[in-house]
N, C-alpha and C. Protein backbone atom coordinates (compact mmCIF):
# COMPACT_ATOMS: atom_id res chain seq x y z
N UNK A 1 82.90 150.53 121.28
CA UNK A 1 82.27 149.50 122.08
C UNK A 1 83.18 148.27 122.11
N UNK A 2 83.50 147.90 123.13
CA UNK A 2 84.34 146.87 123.75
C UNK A 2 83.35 145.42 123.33
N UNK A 3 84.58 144.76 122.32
CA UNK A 3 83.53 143.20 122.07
C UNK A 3 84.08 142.35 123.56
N UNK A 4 83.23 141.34 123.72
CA UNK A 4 83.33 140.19 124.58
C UNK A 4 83.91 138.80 124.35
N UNK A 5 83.80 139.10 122.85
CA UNK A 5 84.86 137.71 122.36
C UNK A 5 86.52 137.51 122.51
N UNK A 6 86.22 136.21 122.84
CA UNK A 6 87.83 136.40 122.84
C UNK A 6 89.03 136.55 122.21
N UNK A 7 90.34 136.96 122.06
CA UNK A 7 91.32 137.02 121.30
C UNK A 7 91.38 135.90 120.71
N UNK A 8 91.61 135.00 119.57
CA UNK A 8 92.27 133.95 119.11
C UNK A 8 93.28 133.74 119.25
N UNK A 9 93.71 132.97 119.56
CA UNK A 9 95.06 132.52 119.95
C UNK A 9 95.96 132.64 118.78
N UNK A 10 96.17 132.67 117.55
CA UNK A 10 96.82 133.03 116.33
C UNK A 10 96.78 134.62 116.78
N UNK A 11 95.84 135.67 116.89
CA UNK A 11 96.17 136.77 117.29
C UNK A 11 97.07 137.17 118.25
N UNK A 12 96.96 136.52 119.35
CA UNK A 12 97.60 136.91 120.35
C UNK A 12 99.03 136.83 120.30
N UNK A 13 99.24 135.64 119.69
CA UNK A 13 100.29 135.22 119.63
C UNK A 13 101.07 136.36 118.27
N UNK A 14 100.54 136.74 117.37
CA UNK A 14 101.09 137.87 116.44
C UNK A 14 101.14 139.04 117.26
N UNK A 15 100.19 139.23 118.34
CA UNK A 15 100.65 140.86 118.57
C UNK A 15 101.94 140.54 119.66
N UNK A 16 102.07 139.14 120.47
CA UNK A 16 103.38 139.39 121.14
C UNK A 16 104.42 139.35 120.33
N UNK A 17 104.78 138.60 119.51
CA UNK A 17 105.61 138.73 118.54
C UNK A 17 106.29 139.91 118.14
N UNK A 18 104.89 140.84 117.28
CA UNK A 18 104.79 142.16 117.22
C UNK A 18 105.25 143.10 118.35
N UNK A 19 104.70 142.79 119.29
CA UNK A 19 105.55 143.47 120.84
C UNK A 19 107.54 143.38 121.21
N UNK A 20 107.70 142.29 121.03
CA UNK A 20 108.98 142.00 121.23
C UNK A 20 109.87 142.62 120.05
N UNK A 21 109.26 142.67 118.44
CA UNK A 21 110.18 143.26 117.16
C UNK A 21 110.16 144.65 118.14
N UNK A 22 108.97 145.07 118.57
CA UNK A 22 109.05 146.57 118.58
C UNK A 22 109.70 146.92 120.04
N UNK A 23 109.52 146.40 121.28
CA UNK A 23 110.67 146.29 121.85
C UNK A 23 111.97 146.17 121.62
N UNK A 24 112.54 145.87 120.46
CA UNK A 24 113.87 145.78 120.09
C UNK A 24 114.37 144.36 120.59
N UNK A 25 113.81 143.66 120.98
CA UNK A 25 114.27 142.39 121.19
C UNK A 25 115.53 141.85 120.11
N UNK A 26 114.17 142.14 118.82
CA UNK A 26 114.90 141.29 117.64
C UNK A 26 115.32 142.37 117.03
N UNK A 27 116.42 142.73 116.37
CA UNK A 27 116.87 143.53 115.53
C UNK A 27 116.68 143.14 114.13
N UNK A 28 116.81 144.20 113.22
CA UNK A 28 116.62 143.70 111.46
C UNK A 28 117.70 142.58 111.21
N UNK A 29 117.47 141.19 110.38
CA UNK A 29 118.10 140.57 109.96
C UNK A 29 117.93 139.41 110.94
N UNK A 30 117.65 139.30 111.94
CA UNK A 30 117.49 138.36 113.60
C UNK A 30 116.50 137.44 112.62
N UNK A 31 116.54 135.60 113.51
CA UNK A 31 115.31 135.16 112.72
C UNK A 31 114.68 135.08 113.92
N UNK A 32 113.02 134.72 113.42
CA UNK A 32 112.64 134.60 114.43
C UNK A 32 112.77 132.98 115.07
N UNK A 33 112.75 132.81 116.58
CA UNK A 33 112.55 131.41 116.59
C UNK A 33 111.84 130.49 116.36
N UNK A 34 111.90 129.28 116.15
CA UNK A 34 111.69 128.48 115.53
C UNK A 34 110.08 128.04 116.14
N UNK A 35 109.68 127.12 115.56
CA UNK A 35 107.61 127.02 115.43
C UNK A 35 107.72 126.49 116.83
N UNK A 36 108.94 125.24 117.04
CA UNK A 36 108.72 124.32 117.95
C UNK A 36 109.49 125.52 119.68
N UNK A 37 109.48 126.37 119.59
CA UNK A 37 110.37 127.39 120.86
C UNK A 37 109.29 127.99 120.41
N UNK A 38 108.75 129.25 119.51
CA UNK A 38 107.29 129.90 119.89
C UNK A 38 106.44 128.86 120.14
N UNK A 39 105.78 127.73 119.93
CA UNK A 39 104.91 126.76 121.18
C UNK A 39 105.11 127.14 122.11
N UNK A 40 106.18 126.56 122.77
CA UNK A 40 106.88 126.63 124.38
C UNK A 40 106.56 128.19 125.09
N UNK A 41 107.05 129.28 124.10
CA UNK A 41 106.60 130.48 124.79
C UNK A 41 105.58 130.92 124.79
N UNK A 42 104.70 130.57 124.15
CA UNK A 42 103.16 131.17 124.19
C UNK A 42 102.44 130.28 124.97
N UNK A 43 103.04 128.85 125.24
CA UNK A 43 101.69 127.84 125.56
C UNK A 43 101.01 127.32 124.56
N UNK A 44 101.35 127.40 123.28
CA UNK A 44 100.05 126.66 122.40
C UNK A 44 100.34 125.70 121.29
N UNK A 45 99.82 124.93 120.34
CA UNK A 45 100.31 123.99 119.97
C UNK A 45 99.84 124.82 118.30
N UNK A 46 100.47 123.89 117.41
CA UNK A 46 100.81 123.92 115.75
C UNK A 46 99.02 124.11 115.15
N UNK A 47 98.15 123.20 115.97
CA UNK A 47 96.92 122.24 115.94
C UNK A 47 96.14 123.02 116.40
């Protein structure tokens, strides 16, 4: 059964993350970018 609530934005933002390692974006050893560049790409703030 499909819930109606919405994703949290802390979730969402881990499974793209999660999407891109597993895309191969980032390879082992890669960092990830920084708090203030994931803002910018997701849209969302620290807060």
């Amino acid at each position: 059964m499909a819930s109606d609530k919405p994703i949290p934005f802390h979730a969402q933002v881990y499974e793209a993350i999660e999407a891109i390692i597993r895309s191969g974006d980032l390879q082992p050893g890669d960092q990830l970018p920084g708090e203030p560049r994931l803002c910018d790409l997701f849209g969302v703030s620290r807060t």
